[in-house]
N, C-alpha and C. Protein backbone atom coordinates (compact mmCIF):
# COMPACT_ATOMS: atom_id res chain seq x y z
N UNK A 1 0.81 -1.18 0.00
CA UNK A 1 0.00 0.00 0.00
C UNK A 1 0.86 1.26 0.00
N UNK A 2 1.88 1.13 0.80
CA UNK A 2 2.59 2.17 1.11
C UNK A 2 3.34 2.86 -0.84
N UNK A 3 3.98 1.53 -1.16
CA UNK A 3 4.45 1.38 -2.34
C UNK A 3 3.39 2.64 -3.20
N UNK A 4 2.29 2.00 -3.51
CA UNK A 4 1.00 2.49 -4.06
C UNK A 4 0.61 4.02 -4.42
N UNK A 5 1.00 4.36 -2.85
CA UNK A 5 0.60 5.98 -2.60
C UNK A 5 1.70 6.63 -2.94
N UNK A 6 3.01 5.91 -3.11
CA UNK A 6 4.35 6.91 -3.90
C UNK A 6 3.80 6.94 -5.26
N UNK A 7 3.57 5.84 -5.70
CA UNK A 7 3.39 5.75 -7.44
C UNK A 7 2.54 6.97 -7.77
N UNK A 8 1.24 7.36 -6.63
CA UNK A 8 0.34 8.02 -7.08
C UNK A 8 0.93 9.50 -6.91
N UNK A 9 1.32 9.67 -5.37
CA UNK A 9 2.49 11.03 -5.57
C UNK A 9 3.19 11.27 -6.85
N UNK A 10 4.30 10.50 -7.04
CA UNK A 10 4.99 10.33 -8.15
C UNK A 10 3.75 11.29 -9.30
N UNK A 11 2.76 10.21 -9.69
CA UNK A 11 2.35 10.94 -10.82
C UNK A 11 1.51 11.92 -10.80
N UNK A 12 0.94 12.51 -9.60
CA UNK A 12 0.56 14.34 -9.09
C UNK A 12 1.46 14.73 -10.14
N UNK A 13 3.00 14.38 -9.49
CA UNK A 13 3.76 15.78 -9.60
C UNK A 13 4.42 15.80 -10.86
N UNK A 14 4.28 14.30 -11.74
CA UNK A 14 4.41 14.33 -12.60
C UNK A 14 3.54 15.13 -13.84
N UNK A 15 2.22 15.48 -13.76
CA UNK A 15 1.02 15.97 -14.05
C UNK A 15 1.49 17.45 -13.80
N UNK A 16 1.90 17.74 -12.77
CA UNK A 16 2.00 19.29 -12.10
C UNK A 16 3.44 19.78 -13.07
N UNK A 17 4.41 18.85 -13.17
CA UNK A 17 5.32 19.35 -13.77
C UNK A 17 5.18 19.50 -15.30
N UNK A 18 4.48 18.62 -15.95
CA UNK A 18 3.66 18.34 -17.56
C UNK A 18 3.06 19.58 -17.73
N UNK A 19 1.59 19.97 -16.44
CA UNK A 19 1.23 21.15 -16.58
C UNK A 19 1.82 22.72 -16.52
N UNK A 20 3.06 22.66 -15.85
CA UNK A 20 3.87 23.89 -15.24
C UNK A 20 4.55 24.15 -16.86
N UNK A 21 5.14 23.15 -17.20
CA UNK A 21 5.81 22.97 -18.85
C UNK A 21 5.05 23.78 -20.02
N UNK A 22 3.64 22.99 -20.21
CA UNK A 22 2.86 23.82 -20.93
C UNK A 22 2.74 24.94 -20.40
N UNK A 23 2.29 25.39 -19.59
CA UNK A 23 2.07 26.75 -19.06
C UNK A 23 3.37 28.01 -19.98
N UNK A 24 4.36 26.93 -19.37
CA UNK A 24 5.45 28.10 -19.41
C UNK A 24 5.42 28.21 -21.09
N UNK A 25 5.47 27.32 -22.01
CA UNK A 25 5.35 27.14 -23.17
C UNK A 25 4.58 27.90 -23.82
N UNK A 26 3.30 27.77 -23.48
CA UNK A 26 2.63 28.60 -23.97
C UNK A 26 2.47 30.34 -23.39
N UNK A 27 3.36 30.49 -22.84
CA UNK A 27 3.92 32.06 -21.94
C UNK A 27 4.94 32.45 -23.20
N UNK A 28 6.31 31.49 -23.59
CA UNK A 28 6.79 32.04 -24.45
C UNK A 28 6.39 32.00 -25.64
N UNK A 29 5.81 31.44 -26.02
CA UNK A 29 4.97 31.28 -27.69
C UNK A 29 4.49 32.79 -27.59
N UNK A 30 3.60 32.82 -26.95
CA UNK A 30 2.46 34.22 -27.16
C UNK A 30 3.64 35.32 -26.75
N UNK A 31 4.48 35.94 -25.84
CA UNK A 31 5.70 36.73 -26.04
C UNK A 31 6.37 36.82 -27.01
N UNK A 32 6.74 35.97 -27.87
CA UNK A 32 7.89 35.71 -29.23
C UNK A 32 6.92 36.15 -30.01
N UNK A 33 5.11 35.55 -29.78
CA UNK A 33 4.24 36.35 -31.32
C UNK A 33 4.02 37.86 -31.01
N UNK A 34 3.89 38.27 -29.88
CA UNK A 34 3.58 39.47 -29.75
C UNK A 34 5.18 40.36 -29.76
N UNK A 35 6.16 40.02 -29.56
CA UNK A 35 7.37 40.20 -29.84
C UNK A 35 7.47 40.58 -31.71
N UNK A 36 7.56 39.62 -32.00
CA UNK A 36 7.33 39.16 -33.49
C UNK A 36 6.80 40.61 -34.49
N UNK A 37 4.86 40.50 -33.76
CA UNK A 37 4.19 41.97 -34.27
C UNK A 37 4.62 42.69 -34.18
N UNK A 38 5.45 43.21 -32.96
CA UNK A 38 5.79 44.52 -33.06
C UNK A 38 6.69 44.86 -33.94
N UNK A 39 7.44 44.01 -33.91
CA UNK A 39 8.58 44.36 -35.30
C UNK A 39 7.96 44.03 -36.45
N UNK A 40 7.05 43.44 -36.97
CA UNK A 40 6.24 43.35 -38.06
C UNK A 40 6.07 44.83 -38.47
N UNK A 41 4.78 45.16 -37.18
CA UNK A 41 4.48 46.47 -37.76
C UNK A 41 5.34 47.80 -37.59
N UNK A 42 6.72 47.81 -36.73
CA UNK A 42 7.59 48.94 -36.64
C UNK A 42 7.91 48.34 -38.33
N UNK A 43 8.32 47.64 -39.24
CA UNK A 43 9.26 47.39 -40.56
C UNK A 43 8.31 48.11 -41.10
N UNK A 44 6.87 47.49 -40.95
CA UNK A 44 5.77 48.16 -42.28
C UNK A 44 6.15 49.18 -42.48
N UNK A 45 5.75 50.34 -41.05
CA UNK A 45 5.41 51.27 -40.71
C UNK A 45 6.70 52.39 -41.66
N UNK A 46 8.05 51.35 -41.13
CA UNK A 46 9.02 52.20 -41.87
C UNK A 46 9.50 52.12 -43.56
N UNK A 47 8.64 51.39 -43.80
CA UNK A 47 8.68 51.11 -45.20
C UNK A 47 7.69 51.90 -46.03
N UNK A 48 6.80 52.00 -45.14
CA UNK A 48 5.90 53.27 -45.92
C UNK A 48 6.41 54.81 -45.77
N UNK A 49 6.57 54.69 -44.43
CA UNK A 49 7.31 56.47 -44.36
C UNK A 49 8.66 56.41 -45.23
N UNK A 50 8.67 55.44 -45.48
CA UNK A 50 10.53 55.22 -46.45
C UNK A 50 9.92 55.45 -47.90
N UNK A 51 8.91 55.02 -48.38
CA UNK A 51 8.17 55.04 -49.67
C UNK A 51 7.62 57.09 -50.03
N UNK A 52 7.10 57.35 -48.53
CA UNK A 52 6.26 58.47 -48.92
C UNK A 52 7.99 59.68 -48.71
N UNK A 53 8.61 59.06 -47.91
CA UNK A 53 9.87 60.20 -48.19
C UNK A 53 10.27 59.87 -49.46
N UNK A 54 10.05 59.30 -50.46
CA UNK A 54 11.20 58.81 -51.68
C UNK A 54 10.26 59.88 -52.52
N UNK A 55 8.76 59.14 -52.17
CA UNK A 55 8.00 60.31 -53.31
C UNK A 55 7.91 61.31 -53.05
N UNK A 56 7.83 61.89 -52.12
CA UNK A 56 8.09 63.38 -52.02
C UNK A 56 9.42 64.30 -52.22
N UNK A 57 10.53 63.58 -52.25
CA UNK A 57 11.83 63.97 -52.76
C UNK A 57 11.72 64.08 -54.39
N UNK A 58 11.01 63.17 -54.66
CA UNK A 58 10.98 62.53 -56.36
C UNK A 58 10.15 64.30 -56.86
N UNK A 59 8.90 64.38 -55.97
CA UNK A 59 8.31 65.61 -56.62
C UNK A 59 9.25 66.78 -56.04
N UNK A 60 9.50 67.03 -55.60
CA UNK A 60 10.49 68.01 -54.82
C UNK A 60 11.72 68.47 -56.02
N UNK A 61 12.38 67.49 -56.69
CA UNK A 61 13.42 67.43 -57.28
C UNK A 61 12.95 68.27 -58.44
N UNK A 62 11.36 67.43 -59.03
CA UNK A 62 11.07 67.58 -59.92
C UNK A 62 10.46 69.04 -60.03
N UNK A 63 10.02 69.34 -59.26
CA UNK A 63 9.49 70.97 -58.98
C UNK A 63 10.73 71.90 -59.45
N UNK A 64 11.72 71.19 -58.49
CA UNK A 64 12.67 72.43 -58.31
C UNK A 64 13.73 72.11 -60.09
N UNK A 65 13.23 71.33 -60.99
CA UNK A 65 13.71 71.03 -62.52
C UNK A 65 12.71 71.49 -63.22
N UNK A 66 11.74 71.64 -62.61
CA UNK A 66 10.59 72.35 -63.81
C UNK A 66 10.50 73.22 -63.93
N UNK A 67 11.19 74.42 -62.26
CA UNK A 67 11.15 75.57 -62.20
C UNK A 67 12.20 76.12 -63.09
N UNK A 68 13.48 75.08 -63.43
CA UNK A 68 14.86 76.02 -63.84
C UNK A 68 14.30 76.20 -65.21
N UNK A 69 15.31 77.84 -65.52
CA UNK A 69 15.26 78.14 -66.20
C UNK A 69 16.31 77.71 -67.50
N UNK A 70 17.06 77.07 -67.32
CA UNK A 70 17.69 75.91 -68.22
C UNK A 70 16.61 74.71 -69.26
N UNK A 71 16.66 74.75 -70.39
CA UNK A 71 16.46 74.59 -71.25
C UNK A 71 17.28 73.15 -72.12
N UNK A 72 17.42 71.50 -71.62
CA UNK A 72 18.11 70.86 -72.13
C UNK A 72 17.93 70.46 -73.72
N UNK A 73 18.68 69.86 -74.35
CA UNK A 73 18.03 69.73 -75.77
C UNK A 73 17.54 68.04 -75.88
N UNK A 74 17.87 67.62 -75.06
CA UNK A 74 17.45 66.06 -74.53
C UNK A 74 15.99 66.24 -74.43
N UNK A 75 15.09 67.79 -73.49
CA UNK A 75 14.40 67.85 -73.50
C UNK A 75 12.90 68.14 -74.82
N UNK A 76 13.55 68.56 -75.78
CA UNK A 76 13.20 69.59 -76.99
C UNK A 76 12.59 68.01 -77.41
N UNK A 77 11.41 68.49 -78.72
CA UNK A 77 11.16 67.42 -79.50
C UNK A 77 11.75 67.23 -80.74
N UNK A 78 12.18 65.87 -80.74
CA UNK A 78 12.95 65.32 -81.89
C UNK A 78 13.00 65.84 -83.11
N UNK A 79 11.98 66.28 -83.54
CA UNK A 79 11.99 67.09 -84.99
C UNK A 79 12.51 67.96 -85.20
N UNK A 80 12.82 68.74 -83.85
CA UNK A 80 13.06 70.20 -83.72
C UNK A 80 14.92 70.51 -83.35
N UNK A 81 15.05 70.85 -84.51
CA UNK A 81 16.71 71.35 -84.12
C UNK A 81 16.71 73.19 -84.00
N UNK A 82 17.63 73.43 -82.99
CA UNK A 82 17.89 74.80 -82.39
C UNK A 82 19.00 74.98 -82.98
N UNK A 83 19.69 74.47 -84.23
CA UNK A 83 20.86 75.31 -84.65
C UNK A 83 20.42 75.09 -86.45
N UNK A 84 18.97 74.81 -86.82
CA UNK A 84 18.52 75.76 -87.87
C UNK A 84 18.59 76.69 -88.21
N UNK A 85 18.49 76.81 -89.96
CA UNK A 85 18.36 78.45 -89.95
C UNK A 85 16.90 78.62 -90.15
N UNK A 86 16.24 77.69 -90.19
CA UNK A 86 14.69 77.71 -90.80
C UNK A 86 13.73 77.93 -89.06
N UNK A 87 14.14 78.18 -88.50
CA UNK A 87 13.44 78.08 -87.37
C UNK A 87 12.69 79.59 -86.65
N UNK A 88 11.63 79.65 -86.65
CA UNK A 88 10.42 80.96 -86.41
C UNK A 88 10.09 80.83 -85.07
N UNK A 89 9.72 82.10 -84.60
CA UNK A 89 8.90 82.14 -83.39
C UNK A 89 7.68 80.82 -83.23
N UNK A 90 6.93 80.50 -84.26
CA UNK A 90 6.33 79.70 -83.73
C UNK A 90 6.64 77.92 -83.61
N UNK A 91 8.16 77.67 -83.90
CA UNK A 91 8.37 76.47 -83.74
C UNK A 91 9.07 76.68 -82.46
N UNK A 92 9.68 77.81 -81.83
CA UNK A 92 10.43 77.53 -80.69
C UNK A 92 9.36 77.52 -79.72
N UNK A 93 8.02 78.43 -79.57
CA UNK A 93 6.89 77.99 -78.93
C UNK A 93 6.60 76.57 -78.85
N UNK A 94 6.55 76.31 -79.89
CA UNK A 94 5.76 74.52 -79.84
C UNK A 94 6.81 73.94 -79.25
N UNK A 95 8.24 74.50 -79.20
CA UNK A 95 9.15 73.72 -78.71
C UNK A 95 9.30 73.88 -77.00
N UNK A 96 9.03 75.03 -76.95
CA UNK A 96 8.91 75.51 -75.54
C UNK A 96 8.09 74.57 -74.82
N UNK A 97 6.37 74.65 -75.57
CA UNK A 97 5.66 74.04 -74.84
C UNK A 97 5.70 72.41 -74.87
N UNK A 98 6.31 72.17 -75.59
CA UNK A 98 6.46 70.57 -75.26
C UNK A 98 6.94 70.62 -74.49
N UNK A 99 8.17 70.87 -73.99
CA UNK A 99 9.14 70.89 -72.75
C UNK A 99 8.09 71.23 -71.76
N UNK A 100 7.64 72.32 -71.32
CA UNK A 100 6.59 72.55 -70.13
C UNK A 100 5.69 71.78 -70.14
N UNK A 101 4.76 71.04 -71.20
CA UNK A 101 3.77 69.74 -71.17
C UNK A 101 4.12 68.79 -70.42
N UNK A 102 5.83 68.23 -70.68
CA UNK A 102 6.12 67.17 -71.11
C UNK A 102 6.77 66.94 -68.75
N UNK A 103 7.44 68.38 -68.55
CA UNK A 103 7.42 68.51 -67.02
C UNK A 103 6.22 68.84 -66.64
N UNK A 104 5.40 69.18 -66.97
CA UNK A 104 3.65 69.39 -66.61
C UNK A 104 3.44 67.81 -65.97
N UNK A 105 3.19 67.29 -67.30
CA UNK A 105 3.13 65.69 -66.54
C UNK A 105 3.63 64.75 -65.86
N UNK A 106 4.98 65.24 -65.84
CA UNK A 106 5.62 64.35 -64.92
C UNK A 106 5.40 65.09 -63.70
N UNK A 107 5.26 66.63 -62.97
CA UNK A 107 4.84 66.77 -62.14
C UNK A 107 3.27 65.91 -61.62
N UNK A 108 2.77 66.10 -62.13
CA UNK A 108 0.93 65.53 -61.92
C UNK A 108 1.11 63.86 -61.71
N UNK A 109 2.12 63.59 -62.39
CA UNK A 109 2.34 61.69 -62.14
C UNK A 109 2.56 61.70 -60.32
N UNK A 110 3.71 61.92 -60.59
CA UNK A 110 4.41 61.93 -59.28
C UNK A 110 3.53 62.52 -58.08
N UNK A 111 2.44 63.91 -58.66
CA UNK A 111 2.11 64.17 -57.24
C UNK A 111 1.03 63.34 -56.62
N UNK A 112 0.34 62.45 -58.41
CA UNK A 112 -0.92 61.72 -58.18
C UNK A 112 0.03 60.60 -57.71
N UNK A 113 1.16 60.19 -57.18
CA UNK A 113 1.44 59.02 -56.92
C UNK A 113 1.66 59.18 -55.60
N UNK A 114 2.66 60.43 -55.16
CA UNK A 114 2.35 61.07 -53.39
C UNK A 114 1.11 60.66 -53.19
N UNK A 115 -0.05 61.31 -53.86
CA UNK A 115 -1.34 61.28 -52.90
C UNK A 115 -1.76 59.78 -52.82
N UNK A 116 -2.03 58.97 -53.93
CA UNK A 116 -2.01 58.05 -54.05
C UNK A 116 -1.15 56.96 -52.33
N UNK A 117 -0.22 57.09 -52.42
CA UNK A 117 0.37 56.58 -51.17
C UNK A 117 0.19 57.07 -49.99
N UNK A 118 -0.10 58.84 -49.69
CA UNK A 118 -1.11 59.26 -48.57
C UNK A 118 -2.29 58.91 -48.45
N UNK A 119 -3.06 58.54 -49.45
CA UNK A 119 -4.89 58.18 -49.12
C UNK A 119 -4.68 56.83 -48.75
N UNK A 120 -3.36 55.63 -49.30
CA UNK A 120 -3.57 54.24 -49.03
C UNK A 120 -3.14 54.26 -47.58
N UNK A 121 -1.97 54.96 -46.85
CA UNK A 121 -1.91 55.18 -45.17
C UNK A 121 -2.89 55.60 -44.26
N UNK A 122 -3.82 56.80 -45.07
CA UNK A 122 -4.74 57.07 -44.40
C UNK A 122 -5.95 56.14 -43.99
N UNK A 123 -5.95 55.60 -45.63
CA UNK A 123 -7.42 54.56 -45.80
C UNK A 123 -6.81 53.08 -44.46
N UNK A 124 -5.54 52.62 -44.54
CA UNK A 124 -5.28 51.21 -44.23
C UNK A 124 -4.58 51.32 -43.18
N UNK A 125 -4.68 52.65 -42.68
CA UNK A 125 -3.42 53.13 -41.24
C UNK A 125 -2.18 52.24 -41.29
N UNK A 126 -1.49 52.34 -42.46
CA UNK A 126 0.10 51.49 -42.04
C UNK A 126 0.28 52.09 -41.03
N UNK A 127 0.99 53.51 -40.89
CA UNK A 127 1.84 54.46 -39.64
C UNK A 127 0.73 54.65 -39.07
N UNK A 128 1.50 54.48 -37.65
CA UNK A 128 0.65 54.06 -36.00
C UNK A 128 1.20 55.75 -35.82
């Protein structure tokens, strides 16, 4: 009998120690996931403010190239040569304004692509 009541001690504490195990187990699981999230969402978070600083540099650059008053011939349209002699006021206009069209739109890309990436933070709250 005596024998009996160890075996059954024995397996209490065997039970108590099985249960103490899981316990603790499942203590660090849920720490390491909630560990885990936070750096999940600190990376997002900085990957979007890393995205919306790139586009706003991108329009920034581009502002401050649309404003100069420099004139490249990279920019000009292909048809159009500036060391003609055939060339009138109204081809250097058309030439002008291609160049201002042509930074017209690439401003409006870029700023519809800023906003574009501000309404998707706003709409989906990446940044906490």
């Amino acid at each position: 009998m005596d024998k009996l009541r160890i075996m059954e001690y024995i397996a209490v504490v065997n039970n108590i120690i099985i249960g103490l195990a899981a316990s603790i187990t499942t203590f660090v699981a849920v720490r390491g996931l909630n560990s885990w999230q936070r750096e999940h969402t600190w990376k997002d978070n900085s990957e979007v403010a890393r995205a919306l600083m790139r586009a706003t540099y991108k329009l920034r650059n581009q502002l401050h190239y649309a404003r100069s008053p420099c004139v490249f011939p990279s920019e000009l349209p292909k048809d159009y040569s500036p060391n003609s002699g055939d060339k009138t006021a109204q081809s250097e206009a058309e030439a002008l304004s291609h160049v201002l069209h042509t930074a017209g739109n690439t401003l409006l890309m870029l700023y519809k692509n800023l906003r574009y990436k501000f309404l998707k933070q706003k709409l989906f709250g990446v940044l906490l």
